[in-house]
Protein backbone atom coordinates (compact mmCIF):
# COMPACT_ATOMS: atom_id res chain seq x y z
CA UNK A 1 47.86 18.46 61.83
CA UNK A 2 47.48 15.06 63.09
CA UNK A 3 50.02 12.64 63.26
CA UNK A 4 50.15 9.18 61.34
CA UNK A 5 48.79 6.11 62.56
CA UNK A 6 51.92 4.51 63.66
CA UNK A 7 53.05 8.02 65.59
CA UNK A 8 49.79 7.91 67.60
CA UNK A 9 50.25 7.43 71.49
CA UNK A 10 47.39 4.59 70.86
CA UNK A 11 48.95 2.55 68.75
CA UNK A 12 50.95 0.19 70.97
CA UNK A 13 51.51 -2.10 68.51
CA UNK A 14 53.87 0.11 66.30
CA UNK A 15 56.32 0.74 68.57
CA UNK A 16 55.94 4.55 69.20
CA UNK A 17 55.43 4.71 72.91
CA UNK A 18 57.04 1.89 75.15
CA UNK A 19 58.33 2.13 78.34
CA UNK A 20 62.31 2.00 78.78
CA UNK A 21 62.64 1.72 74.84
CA UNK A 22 63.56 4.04 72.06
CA UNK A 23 61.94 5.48 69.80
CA UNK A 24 61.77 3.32 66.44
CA UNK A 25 61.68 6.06 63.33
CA UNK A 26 62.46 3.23 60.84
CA UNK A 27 59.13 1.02 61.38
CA UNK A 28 57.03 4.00 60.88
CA UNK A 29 58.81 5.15 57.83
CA UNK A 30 58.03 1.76 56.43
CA UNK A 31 54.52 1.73 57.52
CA UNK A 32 53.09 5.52 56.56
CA UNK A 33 54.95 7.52 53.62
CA UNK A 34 55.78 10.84 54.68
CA UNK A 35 57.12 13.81 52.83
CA UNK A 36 60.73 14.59 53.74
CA UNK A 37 59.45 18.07 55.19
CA UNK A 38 57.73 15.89 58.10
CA UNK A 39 60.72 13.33 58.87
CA UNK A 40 63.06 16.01 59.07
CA UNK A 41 60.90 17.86 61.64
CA UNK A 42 60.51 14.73 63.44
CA UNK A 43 64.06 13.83 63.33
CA UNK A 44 65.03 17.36 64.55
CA UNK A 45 62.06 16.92 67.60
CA UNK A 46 63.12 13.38 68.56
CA UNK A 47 67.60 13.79 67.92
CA UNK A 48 68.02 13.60 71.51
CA UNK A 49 66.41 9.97 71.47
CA UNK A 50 67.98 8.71 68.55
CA UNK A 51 71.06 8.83 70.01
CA UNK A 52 69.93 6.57 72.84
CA UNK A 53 68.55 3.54 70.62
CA UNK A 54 68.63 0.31 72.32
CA UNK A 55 68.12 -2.75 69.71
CA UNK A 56 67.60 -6.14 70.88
CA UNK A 57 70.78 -7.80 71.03
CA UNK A 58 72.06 -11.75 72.01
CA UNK A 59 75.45 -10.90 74.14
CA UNK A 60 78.65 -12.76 72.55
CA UNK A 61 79.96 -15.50 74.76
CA UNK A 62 82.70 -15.03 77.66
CA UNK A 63 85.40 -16.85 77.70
CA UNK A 64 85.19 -18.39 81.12
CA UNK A 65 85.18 -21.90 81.62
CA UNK A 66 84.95 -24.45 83.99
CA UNK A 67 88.31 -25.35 86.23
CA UNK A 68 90.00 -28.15 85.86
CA UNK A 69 88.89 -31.01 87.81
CA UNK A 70 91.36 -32.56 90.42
CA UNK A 71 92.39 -36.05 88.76
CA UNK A 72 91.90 -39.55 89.59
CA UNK A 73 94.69 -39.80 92.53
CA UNK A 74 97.65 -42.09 91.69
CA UNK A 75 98.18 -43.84 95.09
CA UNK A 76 101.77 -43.80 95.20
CA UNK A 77 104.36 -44.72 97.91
CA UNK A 78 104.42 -47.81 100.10
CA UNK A 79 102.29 -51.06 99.13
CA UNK A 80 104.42 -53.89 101.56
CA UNK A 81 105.43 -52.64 105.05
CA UNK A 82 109.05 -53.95 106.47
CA UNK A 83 108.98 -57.54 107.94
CA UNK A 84 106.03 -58.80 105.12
CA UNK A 85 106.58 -61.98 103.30
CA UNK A 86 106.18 -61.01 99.49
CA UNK A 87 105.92 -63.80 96.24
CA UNK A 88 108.00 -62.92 93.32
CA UNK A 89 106.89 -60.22 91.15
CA UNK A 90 105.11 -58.33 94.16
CA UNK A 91 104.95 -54.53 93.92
CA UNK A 92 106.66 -52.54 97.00
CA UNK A 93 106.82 -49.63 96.00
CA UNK A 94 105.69 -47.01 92.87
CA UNK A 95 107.18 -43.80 92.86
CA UNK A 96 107.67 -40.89 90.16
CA UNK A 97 110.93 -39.57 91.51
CA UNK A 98 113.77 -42.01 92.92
CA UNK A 99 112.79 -41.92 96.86
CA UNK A 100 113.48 -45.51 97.26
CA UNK A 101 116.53 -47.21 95.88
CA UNK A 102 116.38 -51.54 95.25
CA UNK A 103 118.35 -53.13 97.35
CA UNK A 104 118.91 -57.37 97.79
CA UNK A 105 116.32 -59.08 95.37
CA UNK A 106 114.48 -55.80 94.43
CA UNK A 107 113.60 -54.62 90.79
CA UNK A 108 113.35 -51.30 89.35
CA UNK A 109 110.89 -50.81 86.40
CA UNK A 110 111.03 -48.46 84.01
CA UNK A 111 108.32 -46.51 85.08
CA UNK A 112 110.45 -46.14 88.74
CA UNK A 113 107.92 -49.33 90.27
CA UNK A 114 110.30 -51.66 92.94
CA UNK A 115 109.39 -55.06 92.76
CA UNK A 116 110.40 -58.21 94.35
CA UNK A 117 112.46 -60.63 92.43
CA UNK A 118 112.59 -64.01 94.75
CA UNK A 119 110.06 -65.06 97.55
CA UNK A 120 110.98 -63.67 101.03
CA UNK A 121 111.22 -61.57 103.53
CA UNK A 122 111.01 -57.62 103.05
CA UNK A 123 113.58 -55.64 105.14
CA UNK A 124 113.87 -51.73 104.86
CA UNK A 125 116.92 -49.83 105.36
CA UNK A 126 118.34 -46.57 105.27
CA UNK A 127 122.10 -46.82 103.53
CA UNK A 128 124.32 -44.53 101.48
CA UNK A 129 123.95 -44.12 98.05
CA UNK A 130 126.61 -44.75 95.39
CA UNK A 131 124.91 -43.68 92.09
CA UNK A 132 125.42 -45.16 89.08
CA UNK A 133 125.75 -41.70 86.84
CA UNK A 134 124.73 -43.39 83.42
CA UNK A 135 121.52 -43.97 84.33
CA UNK A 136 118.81 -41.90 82.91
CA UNK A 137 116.94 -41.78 86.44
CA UNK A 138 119.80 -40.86 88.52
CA UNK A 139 121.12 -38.09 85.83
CA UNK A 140 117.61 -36.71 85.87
CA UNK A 141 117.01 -36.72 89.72
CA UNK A 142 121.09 -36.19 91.15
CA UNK A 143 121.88 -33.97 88.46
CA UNK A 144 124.18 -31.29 89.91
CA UNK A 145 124.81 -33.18 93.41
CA UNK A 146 127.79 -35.25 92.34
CA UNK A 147 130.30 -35.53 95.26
CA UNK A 148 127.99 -35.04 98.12
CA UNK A 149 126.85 -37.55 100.31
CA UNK A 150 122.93 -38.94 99.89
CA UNK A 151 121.02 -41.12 102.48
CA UNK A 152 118.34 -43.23 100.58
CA UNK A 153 115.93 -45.65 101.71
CA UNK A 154 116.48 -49.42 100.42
CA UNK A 155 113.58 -52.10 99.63
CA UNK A 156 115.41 -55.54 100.02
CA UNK A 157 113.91 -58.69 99.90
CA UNK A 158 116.02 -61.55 101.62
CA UNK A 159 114.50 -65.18 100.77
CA UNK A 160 112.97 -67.76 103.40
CA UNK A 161 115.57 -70.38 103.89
CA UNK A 162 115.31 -73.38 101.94
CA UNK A 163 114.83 -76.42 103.82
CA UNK A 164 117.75 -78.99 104.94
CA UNK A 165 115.74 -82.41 104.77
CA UNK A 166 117.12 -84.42 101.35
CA UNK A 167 116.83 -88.03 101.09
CA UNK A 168 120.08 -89.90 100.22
CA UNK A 169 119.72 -91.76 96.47
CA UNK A 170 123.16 -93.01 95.65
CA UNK A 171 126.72 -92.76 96.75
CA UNK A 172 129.86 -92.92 94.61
């Protein structure tokens, strides 16, 4: 008995002999019909590779991803060093936790940014703290240290002296 067409070592094309792939029973069944006698025969002859059927398949997706990138760097701290002559409205210093306190002429934004107030000199200095507890930033960043003594740095800002030449206009 010869076998079909499709069961043929020749025949390439139908899938019956391919190296590293299974044996594909369901093409051939499409292509030649055979009596039920013959497939079970053929199933029985070929169950050990039927178990071992590899179908093309597109792999799902992992879920890795790329890491964060570091972000754009904030540059805070310093701008104006001590002994600089600053202009009113100058930033000294930005910050995100209260490192430096204002001192003479200073400004404190809301975002925690000390700014000059007055044209002058900037002085530095380190002095003791005496908090003012109804503030949001000092609840937020002295929270539990009340009672204990705290060193902080001080941006001051102490103005150029004005000048002493006036002209006299009148006298009472």
């Amino acid at each position: 008995m010869t076998a079909p067409q499709c069961l043929r070592k020749s025949s390439l094309s139908a899938g019956w002999w391919c190296s590293r792939k299974a044996i594909v029973v369901r093409n051939c069944a499409r292509a030649v019909k055979m009596n039920s006698s013959i497939l079970t025969r053929l199933h029985q002859g070929l169950a050990p590779f039927l178990t071992t059927v590899r179908n093309a398949s597109k792999k799902t997706g992992g879920s890795s991803r790329n890491p964060p990138k570091h972000p754009r760097p904030k540059h805070r701290g310093w701008k104006v060093q001590d002994g600089h002559h600053v202009s009113a409205g100058t930033i000294l210093v930005t910050q995100r936790t209260t490192r430096f306190h204002p001192g003479l002429n200073v400004g404190f934004g809301k975002n925690g940014t000390l700014f000059a107030m007055e044209h002058g000199k900037v002085y530095v200095t380190c002095e003791k703290i005496d908090p003012n507890w109804d503030h949001t930033w000092v609840q937020r960043c002295y929270a539990g240290r009340e009672g204990q003594t705290i060193y902080k740095k001080f941006f001051n800002v102490v103005p150029a002296p004005q000048h002493q030449r006036f002209k006299l206009i009148d006298e009472i």
